[in-house]
C-alpha atoms as a PDB file:
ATOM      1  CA  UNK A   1      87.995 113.092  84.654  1.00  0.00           C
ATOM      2  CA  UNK A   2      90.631 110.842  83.017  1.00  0.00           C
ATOM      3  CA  UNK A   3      91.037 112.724  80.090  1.00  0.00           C
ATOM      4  CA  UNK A   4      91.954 115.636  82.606  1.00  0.00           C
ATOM      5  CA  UNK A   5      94.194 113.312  84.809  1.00  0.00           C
ATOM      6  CA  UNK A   6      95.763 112.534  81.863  1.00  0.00           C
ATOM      7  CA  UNK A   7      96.519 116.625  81.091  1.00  0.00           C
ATOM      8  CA  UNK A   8      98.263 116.758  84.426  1.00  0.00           C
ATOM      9  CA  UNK A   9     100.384 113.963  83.788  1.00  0.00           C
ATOM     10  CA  UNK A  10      98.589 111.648  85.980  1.00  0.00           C
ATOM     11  CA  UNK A  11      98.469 107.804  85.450  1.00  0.00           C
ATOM     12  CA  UNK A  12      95.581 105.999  86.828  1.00  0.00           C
ATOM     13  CA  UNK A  13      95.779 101.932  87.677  1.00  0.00           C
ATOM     14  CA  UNK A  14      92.223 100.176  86.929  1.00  0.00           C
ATOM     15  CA  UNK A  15      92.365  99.317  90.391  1.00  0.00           C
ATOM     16  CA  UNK A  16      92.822 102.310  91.505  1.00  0.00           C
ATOM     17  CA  UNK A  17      89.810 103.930  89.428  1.00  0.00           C
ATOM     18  CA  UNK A  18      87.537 101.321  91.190  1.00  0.00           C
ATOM     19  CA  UNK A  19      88.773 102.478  94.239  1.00  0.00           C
ATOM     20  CA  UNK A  20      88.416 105.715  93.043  1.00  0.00           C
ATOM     21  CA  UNK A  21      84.597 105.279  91.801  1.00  0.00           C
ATOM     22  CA  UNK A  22      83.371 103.328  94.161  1.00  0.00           C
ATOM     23  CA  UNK A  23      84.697 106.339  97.531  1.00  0.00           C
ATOM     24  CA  UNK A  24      83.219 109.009  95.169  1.00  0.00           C
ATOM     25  CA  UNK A  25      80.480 107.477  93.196  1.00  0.00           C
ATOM     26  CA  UNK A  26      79.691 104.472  95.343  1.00  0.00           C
ATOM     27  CA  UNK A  27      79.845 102.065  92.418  1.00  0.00           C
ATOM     28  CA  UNK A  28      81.676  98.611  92.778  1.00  0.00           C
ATOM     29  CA  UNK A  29      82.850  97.111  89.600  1.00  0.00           C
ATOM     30  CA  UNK A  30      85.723  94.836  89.130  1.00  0.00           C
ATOM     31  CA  UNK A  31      89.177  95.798  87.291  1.00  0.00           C
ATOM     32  CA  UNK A  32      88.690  93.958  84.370  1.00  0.00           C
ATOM     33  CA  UNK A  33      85.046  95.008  84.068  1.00  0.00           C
ATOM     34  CA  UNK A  34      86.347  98.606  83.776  1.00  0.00           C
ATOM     35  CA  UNK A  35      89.122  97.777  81.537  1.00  0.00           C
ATOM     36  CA  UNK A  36      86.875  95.903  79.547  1.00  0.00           C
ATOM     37  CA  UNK A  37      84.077  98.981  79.429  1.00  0.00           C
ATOM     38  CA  UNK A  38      87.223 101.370  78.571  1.00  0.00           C
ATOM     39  CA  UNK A  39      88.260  99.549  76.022  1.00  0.00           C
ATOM     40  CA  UNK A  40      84.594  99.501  74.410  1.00  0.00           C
ATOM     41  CA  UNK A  41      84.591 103.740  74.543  1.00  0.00           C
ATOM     42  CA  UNK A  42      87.730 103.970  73.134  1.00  0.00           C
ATOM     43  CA  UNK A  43      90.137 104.183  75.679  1.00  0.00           C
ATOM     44  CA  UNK A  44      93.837 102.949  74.496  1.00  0.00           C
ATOM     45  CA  UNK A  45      97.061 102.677  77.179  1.00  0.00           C
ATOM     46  CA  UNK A  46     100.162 101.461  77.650  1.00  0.00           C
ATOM     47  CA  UNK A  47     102.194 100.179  80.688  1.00  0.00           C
ATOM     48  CA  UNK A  48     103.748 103.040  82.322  1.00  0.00           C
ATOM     49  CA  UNK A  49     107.250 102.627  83.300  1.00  0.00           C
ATOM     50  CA  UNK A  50     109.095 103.352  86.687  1.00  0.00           C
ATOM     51  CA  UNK A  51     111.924 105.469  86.232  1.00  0.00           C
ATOM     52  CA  UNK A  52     114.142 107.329  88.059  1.00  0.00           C
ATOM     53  CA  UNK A  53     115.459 109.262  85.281  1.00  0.00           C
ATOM     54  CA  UNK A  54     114.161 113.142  85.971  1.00  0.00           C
ATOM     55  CA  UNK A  55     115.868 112.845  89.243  1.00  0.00           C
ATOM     56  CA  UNK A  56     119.325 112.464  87.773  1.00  0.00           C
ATOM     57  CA  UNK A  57     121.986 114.830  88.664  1.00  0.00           C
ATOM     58  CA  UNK A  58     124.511 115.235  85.723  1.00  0.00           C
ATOM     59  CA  UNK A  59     127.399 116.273  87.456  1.00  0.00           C
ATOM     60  CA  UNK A  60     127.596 113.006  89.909  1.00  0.00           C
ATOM     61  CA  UNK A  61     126.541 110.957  86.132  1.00  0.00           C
ATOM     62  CA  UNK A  62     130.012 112.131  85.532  1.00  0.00           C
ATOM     63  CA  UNK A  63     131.453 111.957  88.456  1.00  0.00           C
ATOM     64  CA  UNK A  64     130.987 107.776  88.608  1.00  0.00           C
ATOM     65  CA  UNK A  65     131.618 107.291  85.073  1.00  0.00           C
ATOM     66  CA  UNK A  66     134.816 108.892  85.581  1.00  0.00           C
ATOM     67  CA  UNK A  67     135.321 106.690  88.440  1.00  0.00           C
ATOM     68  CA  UNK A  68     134.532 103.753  86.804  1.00  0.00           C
ATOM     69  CA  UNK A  69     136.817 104.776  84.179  1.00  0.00           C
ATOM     70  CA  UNK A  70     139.496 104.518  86.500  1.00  0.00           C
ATOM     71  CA  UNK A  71     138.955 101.736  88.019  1.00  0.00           C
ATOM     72  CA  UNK A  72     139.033 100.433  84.134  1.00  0.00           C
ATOM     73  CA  UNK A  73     142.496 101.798  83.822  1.00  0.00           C
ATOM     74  CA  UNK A  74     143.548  99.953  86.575  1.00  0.00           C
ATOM     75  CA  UNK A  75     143.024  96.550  85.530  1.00  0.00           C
ATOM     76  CA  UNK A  76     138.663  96.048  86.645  1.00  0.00           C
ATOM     77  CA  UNK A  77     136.306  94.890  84.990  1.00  0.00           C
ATOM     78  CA  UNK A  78     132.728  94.403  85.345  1.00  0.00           C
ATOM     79  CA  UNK A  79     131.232  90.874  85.634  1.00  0.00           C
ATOM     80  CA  UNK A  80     127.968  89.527  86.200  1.00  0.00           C
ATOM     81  CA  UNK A  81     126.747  87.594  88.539  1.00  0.00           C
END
């Protein structure tokens, strides 16, 4: 099933594979148990990252850095707080 998940591009938590095995399979085990029992087959992972990235539209990318550009012209500059 994970290895399948994984095909489709889906990311599982360990919290929400207990959840997931214990509605389906009715077995409780803790988080870190599972990790821990993944880890012994074999299974590696990483930290996924949230990103809003895909959803980027080019044209209004440009749009603001053209702005900003501007603004730069003009005498602003960024600071940070």
């Amino acid at each position: 099933m994970l290895d399948e998940s994984a095909r489709q591009g889906r990311t599982w938590t360990a919290a929400a594979l207990c959840d997931w095995l214990a509605e389906e399979r009715g077995v409780r085990v803790s988080a870190a148990w599972l990790t821990e029992l993944l880890h012994r087959d074999g299974f590696r992972w990483k930290r996924t990252r949230d990103t809003l990235r895909h959803k980027a539209d080019p044209v209004l990318q440009q749009a603001a850095r053209a702005q900003l550009e501007d603004l730069r012209l003009c005498g602003w500059t960024c600071t940070r707080a």
